[in-house]
PDB file of N, CA and C in Angstrom:
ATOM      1  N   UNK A   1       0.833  -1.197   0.000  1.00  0.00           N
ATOM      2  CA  UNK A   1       0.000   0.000   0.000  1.00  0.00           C
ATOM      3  C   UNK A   1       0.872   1.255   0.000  1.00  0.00           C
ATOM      4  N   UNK A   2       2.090   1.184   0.845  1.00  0.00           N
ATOM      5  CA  UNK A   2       2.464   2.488   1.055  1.00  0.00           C
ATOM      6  C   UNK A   2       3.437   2.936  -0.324  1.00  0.00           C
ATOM      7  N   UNK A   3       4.298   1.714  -1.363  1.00  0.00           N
ATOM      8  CA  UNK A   3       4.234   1.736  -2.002  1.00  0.00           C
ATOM      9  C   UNK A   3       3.642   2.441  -3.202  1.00  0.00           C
ATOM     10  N   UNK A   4       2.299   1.602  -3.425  1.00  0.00           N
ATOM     11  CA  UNK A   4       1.590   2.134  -4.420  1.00  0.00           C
ATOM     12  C   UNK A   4       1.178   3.472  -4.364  1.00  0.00           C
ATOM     13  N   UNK A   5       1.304   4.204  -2.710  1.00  0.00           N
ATOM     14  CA  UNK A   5       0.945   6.037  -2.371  1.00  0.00           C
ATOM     15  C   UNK A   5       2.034   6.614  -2.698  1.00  0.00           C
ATOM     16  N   UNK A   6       3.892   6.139  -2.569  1.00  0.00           N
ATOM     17  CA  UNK A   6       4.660   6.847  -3.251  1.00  0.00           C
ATOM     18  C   UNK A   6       4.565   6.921  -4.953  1.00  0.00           C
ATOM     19  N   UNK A   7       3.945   5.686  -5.626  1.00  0.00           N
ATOM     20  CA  UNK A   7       4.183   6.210  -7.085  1.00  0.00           C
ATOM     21  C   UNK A   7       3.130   7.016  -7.478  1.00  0.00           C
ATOM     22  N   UNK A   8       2.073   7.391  -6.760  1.00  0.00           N
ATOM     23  CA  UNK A   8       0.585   8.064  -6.716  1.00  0.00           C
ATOM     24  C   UNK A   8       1.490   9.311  -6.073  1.00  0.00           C
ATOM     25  N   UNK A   9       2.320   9.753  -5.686  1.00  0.00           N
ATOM     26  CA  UNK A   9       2.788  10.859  -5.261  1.00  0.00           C
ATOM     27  C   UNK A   9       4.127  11.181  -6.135  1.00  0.00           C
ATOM     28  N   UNK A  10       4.908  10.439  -6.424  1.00  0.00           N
ATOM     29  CA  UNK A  10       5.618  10.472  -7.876  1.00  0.00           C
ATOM     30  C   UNK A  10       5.146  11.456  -8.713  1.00  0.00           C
ATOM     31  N   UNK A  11       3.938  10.475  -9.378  1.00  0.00           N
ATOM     32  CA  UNK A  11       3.501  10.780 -10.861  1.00  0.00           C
ATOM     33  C   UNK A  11       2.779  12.559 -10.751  1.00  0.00           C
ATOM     34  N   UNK A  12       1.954  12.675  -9.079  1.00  0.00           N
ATOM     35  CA  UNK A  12       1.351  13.851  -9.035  1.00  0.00           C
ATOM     36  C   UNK A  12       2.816  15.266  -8.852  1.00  0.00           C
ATOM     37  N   UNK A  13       4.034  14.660  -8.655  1.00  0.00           N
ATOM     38  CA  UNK A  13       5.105  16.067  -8.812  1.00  0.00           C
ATOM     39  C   UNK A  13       5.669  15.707 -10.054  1.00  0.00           C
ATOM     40  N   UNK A  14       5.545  15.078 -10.902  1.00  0.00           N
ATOM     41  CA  UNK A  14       6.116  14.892 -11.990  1.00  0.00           C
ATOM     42  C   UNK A  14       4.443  15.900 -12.582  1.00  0.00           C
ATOM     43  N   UNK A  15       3.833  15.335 -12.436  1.00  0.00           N
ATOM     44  CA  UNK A  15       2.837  16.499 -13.326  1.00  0.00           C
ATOM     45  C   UNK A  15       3.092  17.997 -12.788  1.00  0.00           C
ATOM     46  N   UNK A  16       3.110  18.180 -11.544  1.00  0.00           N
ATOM     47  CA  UNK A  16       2.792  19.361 -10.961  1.00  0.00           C
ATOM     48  C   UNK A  16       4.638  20.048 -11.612  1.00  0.00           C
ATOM     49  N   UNK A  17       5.892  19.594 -12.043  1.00  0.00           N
ATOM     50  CA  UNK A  17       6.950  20.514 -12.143  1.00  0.00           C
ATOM     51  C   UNK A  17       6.430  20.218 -13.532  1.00  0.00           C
ATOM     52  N   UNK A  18       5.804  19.756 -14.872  1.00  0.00           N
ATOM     53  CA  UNK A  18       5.586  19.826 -16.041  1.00  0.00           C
ATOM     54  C   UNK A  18       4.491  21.362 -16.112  1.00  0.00           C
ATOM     55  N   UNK A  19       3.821  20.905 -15.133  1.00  0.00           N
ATOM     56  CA  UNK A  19       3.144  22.203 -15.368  1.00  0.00           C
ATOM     57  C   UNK A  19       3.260  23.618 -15.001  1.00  0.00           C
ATOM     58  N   UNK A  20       4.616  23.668 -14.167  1.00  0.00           N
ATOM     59  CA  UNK A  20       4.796  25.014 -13.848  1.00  0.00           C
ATOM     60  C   UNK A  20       5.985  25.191 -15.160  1.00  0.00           C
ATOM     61  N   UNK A  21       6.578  24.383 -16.080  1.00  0.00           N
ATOM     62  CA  UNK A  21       7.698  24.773 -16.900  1.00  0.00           C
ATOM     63  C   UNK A  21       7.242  25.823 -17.689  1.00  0.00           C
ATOM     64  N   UNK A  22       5.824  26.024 -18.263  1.00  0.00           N
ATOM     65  CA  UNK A  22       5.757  26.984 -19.076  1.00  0.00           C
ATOM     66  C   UNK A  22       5.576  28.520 -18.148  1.00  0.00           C
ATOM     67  N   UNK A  23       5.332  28.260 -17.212  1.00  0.00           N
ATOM     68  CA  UNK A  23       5.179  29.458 -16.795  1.00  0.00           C
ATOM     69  C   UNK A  23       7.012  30.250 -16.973  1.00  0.00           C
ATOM     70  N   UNK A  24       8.047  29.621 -17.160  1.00  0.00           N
ATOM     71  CA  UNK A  24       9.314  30.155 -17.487  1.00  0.00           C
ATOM     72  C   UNK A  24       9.489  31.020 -18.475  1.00  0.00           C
ATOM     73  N   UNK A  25       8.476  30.644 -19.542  1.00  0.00           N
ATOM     74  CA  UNK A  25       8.873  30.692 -21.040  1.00  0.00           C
ATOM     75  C   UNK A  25       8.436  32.455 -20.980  1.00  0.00           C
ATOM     76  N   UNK A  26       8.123  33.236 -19.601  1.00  0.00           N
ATOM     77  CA  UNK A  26       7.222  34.291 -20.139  1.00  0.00           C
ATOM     78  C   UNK A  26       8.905  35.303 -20.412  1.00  0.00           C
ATOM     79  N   UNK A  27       8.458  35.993 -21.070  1.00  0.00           N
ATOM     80  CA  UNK A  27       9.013  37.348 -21.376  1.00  0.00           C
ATOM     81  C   UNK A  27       9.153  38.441 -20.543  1.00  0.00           C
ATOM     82  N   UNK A  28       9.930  38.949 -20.228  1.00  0.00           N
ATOM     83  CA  UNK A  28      10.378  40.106 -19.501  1.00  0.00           C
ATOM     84  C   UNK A  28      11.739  40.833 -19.667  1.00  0.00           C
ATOM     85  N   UNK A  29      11.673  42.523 -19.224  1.00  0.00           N
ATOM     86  CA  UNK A  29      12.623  43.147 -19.703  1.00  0.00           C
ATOM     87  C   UNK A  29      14.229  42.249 -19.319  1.00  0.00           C
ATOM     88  N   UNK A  30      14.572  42.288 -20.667  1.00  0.00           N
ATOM     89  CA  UNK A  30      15.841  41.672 -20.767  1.00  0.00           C
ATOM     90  C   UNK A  30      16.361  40.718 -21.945  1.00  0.00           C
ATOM     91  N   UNK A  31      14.836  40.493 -22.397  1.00  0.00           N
ATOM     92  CA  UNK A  31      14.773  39.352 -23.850  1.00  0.00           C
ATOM     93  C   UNK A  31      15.276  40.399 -24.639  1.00  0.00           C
ATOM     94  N   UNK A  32      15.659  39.487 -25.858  1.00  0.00           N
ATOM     95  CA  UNK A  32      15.788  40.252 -27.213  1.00  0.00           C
ATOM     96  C   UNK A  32      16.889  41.084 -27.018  1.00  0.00           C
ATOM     97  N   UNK A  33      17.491  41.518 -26.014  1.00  0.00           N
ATOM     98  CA  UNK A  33      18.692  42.866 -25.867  1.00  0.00           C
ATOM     99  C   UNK A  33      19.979  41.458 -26.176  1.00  0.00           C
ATOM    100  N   UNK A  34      20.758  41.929 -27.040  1.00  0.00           N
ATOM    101  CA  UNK A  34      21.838  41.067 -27.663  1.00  0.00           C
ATOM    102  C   UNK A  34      22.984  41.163 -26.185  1.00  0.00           C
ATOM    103  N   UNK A  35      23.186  42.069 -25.514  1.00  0.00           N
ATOM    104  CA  UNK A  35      24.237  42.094 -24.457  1.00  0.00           C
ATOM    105  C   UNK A  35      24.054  41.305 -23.503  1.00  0.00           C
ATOM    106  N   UNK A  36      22.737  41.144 -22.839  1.00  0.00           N
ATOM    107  CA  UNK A  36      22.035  40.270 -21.809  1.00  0.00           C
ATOM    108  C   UNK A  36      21.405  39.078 -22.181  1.00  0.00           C
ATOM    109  N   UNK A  37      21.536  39.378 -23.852  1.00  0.00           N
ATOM    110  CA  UNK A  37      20.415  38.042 -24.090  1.00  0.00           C
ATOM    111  C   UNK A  37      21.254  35.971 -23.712  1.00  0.00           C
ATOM    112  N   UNK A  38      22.317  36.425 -24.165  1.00  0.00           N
ATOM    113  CA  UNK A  38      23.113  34.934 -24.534  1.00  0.00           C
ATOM    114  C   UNK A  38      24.200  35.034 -22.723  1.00  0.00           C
ATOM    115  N   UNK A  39      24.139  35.626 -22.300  1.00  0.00           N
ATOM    116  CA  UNK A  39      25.001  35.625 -20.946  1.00  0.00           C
ATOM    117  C   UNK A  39      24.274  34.295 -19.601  1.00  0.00           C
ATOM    118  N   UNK A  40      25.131  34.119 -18.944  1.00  0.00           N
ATOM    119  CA  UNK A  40      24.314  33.625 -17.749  1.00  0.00           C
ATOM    120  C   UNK A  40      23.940  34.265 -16.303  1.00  0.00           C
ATOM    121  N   UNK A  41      24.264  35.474 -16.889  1.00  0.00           N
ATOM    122  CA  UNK A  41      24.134  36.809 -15.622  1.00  0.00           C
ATOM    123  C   UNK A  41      22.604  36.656 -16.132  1.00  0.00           C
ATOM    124  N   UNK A  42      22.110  36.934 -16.892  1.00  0.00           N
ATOM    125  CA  UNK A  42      20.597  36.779 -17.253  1.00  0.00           C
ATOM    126  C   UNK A  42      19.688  35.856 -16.876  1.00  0.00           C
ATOM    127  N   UNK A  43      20.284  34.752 -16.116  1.00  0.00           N
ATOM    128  CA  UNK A  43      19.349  33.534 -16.045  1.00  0.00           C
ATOM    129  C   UNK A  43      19.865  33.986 -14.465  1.00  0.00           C
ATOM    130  N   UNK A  44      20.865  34.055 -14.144  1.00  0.00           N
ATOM    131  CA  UNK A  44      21.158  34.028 -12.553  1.00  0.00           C
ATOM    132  C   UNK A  44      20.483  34.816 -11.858  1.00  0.00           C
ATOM    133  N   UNK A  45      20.684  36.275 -12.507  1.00  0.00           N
ATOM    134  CA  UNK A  45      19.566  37.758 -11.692  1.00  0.00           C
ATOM    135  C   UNK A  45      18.308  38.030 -11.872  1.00  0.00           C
ATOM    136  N   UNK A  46      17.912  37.138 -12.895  1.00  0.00           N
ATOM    137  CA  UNK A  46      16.555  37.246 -12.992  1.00  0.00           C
ATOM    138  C   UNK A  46      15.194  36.387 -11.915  1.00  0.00           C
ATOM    139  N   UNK A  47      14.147  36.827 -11.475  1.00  0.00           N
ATOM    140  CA  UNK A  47      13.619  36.042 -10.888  1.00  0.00           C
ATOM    141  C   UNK A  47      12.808  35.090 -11.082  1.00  0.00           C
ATOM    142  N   UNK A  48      12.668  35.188 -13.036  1.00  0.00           N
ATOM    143  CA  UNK A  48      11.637  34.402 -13.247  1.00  0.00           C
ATOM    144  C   UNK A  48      12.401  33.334 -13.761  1.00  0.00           C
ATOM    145  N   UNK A  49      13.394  33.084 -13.682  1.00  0.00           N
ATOM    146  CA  UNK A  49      14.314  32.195 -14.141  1.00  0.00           C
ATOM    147  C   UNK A  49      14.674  31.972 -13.454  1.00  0.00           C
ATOM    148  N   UNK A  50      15.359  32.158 -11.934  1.00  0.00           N
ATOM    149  CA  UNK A  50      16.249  31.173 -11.111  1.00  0.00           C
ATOM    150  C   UNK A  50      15.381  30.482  -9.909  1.00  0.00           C
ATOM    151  N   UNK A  51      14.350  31.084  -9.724  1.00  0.00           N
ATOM    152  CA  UNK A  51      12.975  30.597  -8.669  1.00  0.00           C
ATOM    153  C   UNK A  51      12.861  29.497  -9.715  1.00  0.00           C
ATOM    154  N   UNK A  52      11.904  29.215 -10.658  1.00  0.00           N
ATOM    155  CA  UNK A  52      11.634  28.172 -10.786  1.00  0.00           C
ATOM    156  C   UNK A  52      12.812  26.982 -10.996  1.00  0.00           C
ATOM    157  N   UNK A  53      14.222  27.602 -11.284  1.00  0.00           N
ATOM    158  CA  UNK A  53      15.471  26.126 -11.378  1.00  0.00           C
ATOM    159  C   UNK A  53      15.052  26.229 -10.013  1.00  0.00           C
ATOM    160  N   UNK A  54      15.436  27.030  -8.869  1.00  0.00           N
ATOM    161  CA  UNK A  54      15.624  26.528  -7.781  1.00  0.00           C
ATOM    162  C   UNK A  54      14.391  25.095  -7.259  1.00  0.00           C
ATOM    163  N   UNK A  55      13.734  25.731  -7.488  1.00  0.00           N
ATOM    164  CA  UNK A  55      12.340  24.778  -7.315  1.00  0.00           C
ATOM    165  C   UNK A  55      12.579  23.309  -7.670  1.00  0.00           C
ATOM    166  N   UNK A  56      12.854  23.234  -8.909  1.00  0.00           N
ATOM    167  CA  UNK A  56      12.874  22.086  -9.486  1.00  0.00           C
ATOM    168  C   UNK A  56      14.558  21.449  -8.756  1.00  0.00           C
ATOM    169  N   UNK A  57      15.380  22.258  -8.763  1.00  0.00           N
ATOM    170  CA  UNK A  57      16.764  21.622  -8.219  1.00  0.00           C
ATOM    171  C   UNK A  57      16.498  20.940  -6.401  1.00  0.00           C
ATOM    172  N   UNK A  58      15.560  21.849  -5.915  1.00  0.00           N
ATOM    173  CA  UNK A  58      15.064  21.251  -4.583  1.00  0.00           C
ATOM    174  C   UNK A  58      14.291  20.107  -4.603  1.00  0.00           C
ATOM    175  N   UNK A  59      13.141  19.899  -5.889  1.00  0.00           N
ATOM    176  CA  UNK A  59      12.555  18.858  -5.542  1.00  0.00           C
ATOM    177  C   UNK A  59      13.202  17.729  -6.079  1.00  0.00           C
ATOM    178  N   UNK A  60      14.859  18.075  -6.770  1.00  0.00           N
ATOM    179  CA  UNK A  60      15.447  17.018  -7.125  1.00  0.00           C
ATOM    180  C   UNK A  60      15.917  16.126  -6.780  1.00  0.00           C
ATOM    181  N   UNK A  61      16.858  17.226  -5.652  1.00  0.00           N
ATOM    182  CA  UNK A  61      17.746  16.857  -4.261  1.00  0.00           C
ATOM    183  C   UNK A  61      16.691  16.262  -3.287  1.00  0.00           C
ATOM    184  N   UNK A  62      15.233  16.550  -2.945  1.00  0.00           N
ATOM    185  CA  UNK A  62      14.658  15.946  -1.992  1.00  0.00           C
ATOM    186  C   UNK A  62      13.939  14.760  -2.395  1.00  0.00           C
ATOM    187  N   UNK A  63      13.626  14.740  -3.646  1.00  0.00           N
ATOM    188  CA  UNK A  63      13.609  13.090  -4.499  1.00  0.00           C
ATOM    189  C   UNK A  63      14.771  12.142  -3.969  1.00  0.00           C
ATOM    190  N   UNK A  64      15.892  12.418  -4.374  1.00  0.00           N
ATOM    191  CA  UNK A  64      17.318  11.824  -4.305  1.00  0.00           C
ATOM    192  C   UNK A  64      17.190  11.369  -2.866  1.00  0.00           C
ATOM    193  N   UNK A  65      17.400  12.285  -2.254  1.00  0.00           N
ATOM    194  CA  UNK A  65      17.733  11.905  -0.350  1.00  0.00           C
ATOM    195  C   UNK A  65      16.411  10.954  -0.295  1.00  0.00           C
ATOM    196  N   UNK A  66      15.436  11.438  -1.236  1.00  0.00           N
ATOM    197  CA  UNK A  66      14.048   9.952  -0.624  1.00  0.00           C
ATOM    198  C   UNK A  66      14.258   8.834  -1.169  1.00  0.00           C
ATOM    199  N   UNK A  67      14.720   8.813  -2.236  1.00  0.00           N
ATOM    200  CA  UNK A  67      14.692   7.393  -3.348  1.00  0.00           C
ATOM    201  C   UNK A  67      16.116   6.404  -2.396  1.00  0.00           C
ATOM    202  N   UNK A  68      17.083   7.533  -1.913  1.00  0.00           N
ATOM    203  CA  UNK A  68      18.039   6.290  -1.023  1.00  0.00           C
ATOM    204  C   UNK A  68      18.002   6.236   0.579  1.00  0.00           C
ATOM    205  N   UNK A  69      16.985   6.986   1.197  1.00  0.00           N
ATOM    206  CA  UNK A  69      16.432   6.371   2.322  1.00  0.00           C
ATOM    207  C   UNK A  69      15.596   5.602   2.261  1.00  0.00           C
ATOM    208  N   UNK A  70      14.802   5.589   1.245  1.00  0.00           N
ATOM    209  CA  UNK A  70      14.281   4.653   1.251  1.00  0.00           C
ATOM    210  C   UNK A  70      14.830   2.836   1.066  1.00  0.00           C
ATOM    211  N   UNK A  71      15.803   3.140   0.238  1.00  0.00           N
ATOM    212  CA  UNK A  71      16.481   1.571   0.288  1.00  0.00           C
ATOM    213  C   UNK A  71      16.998   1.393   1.003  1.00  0.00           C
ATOM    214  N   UNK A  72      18.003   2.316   1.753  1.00  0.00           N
ATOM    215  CA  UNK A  72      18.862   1.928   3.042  1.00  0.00           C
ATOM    216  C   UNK A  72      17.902   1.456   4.246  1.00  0.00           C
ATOM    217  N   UNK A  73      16.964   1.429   3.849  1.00  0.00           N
ATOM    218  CA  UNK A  73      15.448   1.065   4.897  1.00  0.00           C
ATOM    219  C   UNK A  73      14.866  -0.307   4.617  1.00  0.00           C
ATOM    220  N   UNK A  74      15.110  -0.601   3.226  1.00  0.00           N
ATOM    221  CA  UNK A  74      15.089  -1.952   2.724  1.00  0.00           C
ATOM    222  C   UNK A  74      16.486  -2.927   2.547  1.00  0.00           C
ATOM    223  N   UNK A  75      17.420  -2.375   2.949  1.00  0.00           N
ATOM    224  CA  UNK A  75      18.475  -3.320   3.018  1.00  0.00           C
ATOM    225  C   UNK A  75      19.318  -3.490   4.519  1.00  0.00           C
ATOM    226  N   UNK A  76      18.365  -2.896   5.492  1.00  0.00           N
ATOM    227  CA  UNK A  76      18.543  -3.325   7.077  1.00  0.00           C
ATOM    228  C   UNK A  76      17.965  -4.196   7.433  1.00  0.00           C
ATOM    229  N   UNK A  77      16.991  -4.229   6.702  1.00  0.00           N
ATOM    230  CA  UNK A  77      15.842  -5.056   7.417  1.00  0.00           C
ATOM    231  C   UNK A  77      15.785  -6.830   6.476  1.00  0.00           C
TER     232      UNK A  77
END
């Protein structure tokens, strides 16, 4: 059972970070300017760009730390 509630909780943050990706794609002052456009000062200072990596880099790292506590939980026992 508890099982089958982690892949039922899986599949619901795998939908839920698909659906915040487009919200990235929006536009704001800084597109299109050739000096800022191709840099990575642009993705770093901006907020609509490094909130959502952060987001997704957190629920990566807190996937990770779950996917191997969880086995180190199955290979004590």
């Amino acid at each position: 059972m508890r099982n089958k509630i982690t892949q039922i909780l899986n599949l619901l943050t795998f939908i839920f970070l698909i659906g915040i990706v487009p919200s990235t794609a929006w536009a704001h002052p800084g597109h299109g300017q050739p000096e800022t456009q191709s840099t990575i000062w642009h993705y770093l200072s901006e907020p609509m760009h490094i909130a959502p990596a952060l987001g997704v880099i957190a629920m990566a790292i807190w996937m990770v730390v779950r996917f191997f506590a969880t086995n180190s939980d199955k290979n004590q026992h």
